[in-house]
PDB file of N, CA and C in Angstrom:
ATOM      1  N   UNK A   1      -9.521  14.188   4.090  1.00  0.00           N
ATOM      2  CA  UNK A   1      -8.761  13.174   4.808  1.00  0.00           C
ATOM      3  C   UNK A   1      -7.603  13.850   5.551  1.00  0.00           C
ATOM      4  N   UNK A   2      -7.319  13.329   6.635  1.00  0.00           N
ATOM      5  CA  UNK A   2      -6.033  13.784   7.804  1.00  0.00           C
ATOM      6  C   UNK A   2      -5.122  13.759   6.868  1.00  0.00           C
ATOM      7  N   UNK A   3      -3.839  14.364   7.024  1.00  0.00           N
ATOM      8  CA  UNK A   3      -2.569  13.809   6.667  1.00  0.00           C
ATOM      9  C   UNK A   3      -1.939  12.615   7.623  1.00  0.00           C
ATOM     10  N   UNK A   4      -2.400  12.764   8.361  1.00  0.00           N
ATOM     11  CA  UNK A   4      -1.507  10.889   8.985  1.00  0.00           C
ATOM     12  C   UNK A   4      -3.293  10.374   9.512  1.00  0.00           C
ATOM     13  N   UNK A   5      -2.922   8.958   8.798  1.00  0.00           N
ATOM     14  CA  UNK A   5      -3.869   8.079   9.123  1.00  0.00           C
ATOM     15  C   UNK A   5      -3.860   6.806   9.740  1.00  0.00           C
ATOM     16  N   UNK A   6      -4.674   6.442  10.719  1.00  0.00           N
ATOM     17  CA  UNK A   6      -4.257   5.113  11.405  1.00  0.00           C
ATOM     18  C   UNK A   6      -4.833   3.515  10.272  1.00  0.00           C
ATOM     19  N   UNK A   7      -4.381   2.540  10.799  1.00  0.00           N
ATOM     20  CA  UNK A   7      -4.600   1.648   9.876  1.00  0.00           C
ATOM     21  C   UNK A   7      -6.196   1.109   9.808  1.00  0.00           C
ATOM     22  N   UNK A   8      -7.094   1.375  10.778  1.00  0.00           N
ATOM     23  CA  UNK A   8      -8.037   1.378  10.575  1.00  0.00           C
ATOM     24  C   UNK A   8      -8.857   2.569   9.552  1.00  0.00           C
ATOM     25  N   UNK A   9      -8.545   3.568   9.407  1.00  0.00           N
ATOM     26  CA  UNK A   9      -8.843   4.469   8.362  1.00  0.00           C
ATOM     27  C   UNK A   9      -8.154   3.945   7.072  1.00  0.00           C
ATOM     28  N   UNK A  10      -6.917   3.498   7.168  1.00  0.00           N
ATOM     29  CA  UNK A  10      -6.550   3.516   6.039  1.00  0.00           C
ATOM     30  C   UNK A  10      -7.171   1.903   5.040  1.00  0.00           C
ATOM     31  N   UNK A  11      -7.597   1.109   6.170  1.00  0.00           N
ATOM     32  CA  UNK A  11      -8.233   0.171   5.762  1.00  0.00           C
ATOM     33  C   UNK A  11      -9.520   0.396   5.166  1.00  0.00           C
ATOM     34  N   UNK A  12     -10.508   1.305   6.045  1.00  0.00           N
ATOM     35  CA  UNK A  12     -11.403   1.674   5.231  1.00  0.00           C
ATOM     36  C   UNK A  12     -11.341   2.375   3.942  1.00  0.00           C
ATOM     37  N   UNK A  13     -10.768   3.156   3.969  1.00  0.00           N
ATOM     38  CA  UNK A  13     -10.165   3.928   2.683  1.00  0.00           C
ATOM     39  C   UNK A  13     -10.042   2.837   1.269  1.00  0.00           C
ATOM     40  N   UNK A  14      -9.467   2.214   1.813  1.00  0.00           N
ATOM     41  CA  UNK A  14      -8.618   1.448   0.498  1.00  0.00           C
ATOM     42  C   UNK A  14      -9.761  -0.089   0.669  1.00  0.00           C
ATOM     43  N   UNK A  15     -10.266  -0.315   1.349  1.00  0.00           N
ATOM     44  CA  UNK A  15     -11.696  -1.343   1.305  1.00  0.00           C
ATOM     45  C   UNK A  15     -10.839  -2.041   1.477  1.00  0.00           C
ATOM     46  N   UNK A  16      -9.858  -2.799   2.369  1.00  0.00           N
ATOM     47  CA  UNK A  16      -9.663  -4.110   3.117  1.00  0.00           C
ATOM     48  C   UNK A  16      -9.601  -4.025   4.349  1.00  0.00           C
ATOM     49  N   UNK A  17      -9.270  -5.073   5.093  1.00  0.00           N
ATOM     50  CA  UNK A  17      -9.113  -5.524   6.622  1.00  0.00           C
ATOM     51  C   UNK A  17      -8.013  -5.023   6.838  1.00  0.00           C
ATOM     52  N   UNK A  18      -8.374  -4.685   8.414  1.00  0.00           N
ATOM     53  CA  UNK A  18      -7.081  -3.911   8.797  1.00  0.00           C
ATOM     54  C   UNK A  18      -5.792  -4.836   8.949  1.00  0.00           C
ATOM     55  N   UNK A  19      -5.840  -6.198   8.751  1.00  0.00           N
ATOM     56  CA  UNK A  19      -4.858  -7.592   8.943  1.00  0.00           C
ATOM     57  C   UNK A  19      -4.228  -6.787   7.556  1.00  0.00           C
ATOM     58  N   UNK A  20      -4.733  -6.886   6.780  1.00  0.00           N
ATOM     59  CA  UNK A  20      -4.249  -6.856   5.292  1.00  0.00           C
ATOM     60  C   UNK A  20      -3.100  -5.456   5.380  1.00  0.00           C
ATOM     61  N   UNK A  21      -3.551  -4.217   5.816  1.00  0.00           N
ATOM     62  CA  UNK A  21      -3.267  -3.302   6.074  1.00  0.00           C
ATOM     63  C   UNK A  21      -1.927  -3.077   6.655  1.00  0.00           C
ATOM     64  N   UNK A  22      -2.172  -4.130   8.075  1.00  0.00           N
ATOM     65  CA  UNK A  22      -0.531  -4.593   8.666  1.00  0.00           C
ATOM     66  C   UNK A  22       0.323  -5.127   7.714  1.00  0.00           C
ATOM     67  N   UNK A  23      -0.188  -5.754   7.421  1.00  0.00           N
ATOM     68  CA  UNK A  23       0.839  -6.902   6.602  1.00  0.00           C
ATOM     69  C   UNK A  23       1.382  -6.261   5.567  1.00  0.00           C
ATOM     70  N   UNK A  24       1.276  -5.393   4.437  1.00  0.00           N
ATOM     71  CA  UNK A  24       1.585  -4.471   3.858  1.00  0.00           C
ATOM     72  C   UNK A  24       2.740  -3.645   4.936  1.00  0.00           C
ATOM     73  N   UNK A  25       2.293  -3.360   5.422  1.00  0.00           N
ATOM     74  CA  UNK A  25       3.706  -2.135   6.370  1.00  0.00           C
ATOM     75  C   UNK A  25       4.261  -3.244   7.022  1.00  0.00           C
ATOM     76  N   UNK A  26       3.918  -4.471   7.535  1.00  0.00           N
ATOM     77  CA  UNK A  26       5.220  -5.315   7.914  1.00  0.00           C
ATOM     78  C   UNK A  26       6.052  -6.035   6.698  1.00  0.00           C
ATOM     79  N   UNK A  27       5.139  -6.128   5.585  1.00  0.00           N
ATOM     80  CA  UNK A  27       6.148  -6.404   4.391  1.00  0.00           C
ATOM     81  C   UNK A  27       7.064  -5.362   3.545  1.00  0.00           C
ATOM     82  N   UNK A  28       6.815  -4.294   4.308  1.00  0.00           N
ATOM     83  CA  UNK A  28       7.080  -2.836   3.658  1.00  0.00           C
ATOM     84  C   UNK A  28       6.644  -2.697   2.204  1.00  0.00           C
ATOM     85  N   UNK A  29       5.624  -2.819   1.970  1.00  0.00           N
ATOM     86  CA  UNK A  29       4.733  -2.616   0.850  1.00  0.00           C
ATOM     87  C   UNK A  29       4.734  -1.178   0.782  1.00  0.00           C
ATOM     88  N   UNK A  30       3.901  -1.313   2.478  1.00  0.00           N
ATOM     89  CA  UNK A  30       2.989   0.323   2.927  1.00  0.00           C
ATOM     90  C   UNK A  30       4.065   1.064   3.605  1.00  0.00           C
ATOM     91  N   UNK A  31       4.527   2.036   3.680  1.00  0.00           N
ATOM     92  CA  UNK A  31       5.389   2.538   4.307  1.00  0.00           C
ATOM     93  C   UNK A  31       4.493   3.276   5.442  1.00  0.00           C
ATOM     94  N   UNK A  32       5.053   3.021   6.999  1.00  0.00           N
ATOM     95  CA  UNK A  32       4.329   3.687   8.130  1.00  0.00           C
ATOM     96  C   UNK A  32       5.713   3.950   9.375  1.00  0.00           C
ATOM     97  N   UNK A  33       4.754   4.291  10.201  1.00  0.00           N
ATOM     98  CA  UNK A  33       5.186   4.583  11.286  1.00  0.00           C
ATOM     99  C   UNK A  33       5.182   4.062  12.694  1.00  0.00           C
ATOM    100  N   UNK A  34       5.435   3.781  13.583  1.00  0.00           N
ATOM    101  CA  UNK A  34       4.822   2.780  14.842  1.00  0.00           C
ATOM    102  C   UNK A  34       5.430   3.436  15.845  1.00  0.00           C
ATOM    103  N   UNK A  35       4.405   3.895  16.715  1.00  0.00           N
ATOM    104  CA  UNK A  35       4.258   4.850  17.612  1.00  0.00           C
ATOM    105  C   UNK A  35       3.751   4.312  19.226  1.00  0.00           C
ATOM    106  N   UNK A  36       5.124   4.095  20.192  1.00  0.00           N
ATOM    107  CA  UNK A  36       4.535   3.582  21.287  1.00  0.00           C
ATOM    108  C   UNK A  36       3.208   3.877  22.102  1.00  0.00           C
ATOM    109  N   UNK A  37       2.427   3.577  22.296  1.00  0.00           N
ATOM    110  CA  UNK A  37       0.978   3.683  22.749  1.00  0.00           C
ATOM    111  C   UNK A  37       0.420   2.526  23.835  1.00  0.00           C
ATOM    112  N   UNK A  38       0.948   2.250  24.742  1.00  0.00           N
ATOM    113  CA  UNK A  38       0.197   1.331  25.344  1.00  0.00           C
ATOM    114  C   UNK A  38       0.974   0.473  25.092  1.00  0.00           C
ATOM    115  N   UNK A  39       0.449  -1.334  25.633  1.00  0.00           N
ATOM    116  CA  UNK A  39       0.899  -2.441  25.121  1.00  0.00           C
ATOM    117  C   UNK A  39       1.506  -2.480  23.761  1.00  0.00           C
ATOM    118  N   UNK A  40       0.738  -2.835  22.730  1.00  0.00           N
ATOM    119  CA  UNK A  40       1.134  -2.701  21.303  1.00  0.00           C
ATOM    120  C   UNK A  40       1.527  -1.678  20.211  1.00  0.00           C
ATOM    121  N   UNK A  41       1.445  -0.562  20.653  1.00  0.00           N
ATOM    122  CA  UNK A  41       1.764   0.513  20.034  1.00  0.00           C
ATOM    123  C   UNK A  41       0.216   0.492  18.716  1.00  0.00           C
ATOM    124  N   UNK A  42       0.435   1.806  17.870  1.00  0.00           N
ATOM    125  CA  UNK A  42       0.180   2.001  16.537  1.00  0.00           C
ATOM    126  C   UNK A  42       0.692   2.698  15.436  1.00  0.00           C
ATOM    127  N   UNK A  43      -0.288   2.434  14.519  1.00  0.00           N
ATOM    128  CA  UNK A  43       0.763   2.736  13.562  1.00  0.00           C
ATOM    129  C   UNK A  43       0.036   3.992  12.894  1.00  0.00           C
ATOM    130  N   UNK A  44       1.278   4.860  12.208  1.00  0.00           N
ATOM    131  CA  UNK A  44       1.043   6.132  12.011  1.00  0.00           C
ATOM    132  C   UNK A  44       1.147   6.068  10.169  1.00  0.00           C
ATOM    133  N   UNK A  45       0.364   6.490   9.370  1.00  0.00           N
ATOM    134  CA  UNK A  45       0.398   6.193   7.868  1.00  0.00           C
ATOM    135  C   UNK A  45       0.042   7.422   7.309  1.00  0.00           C
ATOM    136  N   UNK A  46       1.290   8.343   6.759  1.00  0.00           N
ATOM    137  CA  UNK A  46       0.925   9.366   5.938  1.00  0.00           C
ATOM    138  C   UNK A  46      -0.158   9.127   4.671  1.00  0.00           C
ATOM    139  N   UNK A  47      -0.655   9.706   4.577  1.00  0.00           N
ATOM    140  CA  UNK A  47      -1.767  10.086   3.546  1.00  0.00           C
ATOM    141  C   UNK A  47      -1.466   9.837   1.959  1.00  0.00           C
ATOM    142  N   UNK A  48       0.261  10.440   2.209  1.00  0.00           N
ATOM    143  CA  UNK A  48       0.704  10.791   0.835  1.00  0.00           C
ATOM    144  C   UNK A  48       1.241   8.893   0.524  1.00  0.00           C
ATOM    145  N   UNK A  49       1.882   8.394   1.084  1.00  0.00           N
ATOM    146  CA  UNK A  49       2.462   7.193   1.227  1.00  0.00           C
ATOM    147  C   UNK A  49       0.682   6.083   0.860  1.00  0.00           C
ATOM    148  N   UNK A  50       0.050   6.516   1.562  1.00  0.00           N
ATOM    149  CA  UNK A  50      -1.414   5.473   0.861  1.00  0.00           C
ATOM    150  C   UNK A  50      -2.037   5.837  -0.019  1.00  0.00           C
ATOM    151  N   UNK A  51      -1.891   7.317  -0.634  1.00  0.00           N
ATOM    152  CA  UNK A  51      -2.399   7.693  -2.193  1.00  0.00           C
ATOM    153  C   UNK A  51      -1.038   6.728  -3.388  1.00  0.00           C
ATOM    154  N   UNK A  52      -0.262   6.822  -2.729  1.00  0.00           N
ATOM    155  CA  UNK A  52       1.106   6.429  -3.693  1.00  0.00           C
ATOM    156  C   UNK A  52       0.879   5.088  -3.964  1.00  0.00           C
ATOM    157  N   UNK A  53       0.227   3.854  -3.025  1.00  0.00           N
ATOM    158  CA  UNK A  53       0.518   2.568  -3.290  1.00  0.00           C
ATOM    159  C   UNK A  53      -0.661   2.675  -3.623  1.00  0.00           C
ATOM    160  N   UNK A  54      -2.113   3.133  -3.244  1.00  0.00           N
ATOM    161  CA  UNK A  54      -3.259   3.088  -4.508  1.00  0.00           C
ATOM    162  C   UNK A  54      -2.948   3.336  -5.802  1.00  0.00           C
ATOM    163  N   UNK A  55      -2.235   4.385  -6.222  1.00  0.00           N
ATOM    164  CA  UNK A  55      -1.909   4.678  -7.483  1.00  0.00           C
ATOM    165  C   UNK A  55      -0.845   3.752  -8.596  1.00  0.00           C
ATOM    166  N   UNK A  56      -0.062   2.973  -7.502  1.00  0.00           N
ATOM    167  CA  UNK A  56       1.108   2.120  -8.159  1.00  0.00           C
ATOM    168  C   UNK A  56       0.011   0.917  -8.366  1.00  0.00           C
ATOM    169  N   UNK A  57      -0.749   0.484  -7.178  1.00  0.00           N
ATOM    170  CA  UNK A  57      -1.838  -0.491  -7.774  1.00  0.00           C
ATOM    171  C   UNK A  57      -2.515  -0.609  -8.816  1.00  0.00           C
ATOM    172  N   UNK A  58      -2.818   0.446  -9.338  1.00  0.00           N
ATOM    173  CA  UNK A  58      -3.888   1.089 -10.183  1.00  0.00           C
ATOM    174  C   UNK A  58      -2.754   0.579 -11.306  1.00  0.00           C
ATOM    175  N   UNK A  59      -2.037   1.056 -10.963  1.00  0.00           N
ATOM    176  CA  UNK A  59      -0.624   1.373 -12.689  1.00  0.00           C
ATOM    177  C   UNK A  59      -0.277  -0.243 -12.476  1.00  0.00           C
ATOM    178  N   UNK A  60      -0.049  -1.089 -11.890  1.00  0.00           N
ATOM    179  CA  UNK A  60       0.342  -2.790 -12.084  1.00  0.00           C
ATOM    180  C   UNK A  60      -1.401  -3.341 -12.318  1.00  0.00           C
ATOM    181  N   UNK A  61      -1.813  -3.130 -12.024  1.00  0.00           N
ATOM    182  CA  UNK A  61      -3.059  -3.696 -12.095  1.00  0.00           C
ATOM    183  C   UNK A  61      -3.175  -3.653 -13.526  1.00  0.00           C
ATOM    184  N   UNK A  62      -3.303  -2.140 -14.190  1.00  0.00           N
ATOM    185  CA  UNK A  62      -3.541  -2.084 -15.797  1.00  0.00           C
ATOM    186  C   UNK A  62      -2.334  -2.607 -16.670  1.00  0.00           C
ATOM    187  N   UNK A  63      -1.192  -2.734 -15.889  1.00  0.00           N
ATOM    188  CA  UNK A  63      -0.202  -3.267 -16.699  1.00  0.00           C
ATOM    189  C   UNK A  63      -0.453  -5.123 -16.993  1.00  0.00           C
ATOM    190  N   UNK A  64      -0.827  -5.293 -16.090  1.00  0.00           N
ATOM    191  CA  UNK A  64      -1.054  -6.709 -15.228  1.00  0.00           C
ATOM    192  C   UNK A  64      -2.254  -7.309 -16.853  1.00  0.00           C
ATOM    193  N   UNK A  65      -3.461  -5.810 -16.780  1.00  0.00           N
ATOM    194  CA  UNK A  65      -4.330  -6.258 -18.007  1.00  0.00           C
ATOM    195  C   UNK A  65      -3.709  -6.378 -19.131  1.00  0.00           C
ATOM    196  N   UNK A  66      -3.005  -5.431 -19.356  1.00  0.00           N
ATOM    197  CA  UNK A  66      -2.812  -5.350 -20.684  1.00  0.00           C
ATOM    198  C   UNK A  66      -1.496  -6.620 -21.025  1.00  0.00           C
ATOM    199  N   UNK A  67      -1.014  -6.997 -20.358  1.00  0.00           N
ATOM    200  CA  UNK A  67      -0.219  -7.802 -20.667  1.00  0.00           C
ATOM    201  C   UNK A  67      -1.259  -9.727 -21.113  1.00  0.00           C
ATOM    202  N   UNK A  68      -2.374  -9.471 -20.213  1.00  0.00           N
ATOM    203  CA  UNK A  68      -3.059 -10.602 -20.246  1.00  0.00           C
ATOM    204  C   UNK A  68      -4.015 -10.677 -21.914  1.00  0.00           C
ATOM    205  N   UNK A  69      -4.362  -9.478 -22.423  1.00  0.00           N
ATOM    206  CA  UNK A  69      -5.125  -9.560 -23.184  1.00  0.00           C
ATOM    207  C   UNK A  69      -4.973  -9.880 -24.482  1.00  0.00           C
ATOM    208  N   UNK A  70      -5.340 -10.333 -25.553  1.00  0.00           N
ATOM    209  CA  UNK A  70      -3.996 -11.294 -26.703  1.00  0.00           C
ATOM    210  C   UNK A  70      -4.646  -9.503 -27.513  1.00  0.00           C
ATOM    211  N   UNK A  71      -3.544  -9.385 -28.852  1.00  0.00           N
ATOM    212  CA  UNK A  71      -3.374  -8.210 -29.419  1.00  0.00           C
ATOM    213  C   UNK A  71      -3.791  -8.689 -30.512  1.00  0.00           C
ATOM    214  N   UNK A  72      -4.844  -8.284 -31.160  1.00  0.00           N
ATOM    215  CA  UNK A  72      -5.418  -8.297 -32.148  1.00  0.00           C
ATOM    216  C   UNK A  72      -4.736  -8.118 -33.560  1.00  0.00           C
ATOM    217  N   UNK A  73      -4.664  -9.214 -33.801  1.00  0.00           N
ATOM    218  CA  UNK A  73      -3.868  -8.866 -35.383  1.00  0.00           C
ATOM    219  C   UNK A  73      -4.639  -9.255 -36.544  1.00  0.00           C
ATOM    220  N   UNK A  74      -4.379  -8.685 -37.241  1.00  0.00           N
ATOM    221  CA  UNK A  74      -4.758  -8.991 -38.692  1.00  0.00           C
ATOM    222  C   UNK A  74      -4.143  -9.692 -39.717  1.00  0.00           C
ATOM    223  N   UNK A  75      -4.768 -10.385 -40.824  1.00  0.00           N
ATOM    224  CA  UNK A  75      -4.089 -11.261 -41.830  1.00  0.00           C
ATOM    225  C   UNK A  75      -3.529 -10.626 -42.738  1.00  0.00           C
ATOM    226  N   UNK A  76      -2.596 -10.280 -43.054  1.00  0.00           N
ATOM    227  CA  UNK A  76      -1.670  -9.850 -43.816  1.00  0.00           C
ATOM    228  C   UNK A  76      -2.321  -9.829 -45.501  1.00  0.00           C
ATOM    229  N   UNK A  77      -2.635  -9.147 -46.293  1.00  0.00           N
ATOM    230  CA  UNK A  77      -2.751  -9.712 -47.610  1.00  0.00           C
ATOM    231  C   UNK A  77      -2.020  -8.663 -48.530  1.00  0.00           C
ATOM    232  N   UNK A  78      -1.299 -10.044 -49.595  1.00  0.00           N
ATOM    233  CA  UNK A  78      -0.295  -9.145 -50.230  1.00  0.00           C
ATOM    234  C   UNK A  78      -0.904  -9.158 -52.134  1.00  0.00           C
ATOM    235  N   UNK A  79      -0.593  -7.806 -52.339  1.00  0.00           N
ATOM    236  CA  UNK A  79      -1.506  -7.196 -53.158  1.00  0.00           C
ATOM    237  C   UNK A  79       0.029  -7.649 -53.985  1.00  0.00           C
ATOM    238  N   UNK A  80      -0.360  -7.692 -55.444  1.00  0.00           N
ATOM    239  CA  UNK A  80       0.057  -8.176 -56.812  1.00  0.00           C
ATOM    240  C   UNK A  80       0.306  -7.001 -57.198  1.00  0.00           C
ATOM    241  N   UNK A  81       1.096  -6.202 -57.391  1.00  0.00           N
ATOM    242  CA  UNK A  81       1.867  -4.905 -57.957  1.00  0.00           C
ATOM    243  C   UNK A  81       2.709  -5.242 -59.112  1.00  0.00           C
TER     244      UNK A  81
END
């Protein structure tokens, strides 16, 4: 993979729409770059910055499980000593 990626790569990469993709760097989720080009410009997305929010996903996601899943306990039994 490049070190700077446009949001269509980085959409494929990470398996959503490139809408989704914007919206993340206009919510500053995604941290990027926007680079005059024409009418609308584009946007410029280090590599390291879209491994980082896959990985924080990854880490809330499993936090996200483990918080949902009930913790198995056991019945207490008290022994006659």
């Amino acid at each position: 993979m490049k070190e700077i990626v446009t949001v269509k790569e980085a959409a494929a990469f990470l398996q959503k729409h490139p809408a989704t993709i914007r919206h993340w760097i206009e919510s500053k989720i995604l941290r990027a770059r926007k680079l005059s080009a024409g009418k609308n410009g584009i946007y410029a997305i280090a590599r390291n910055d879209l491994l980082e929010l896959m990985v924080a996903g990854t880490i809330e996601r499993k936090l996200k499980e483990k918080k949902k899943s009930p913790v198995a306990r056991t019945a207490q039994v008290h022994m006659p000593f």
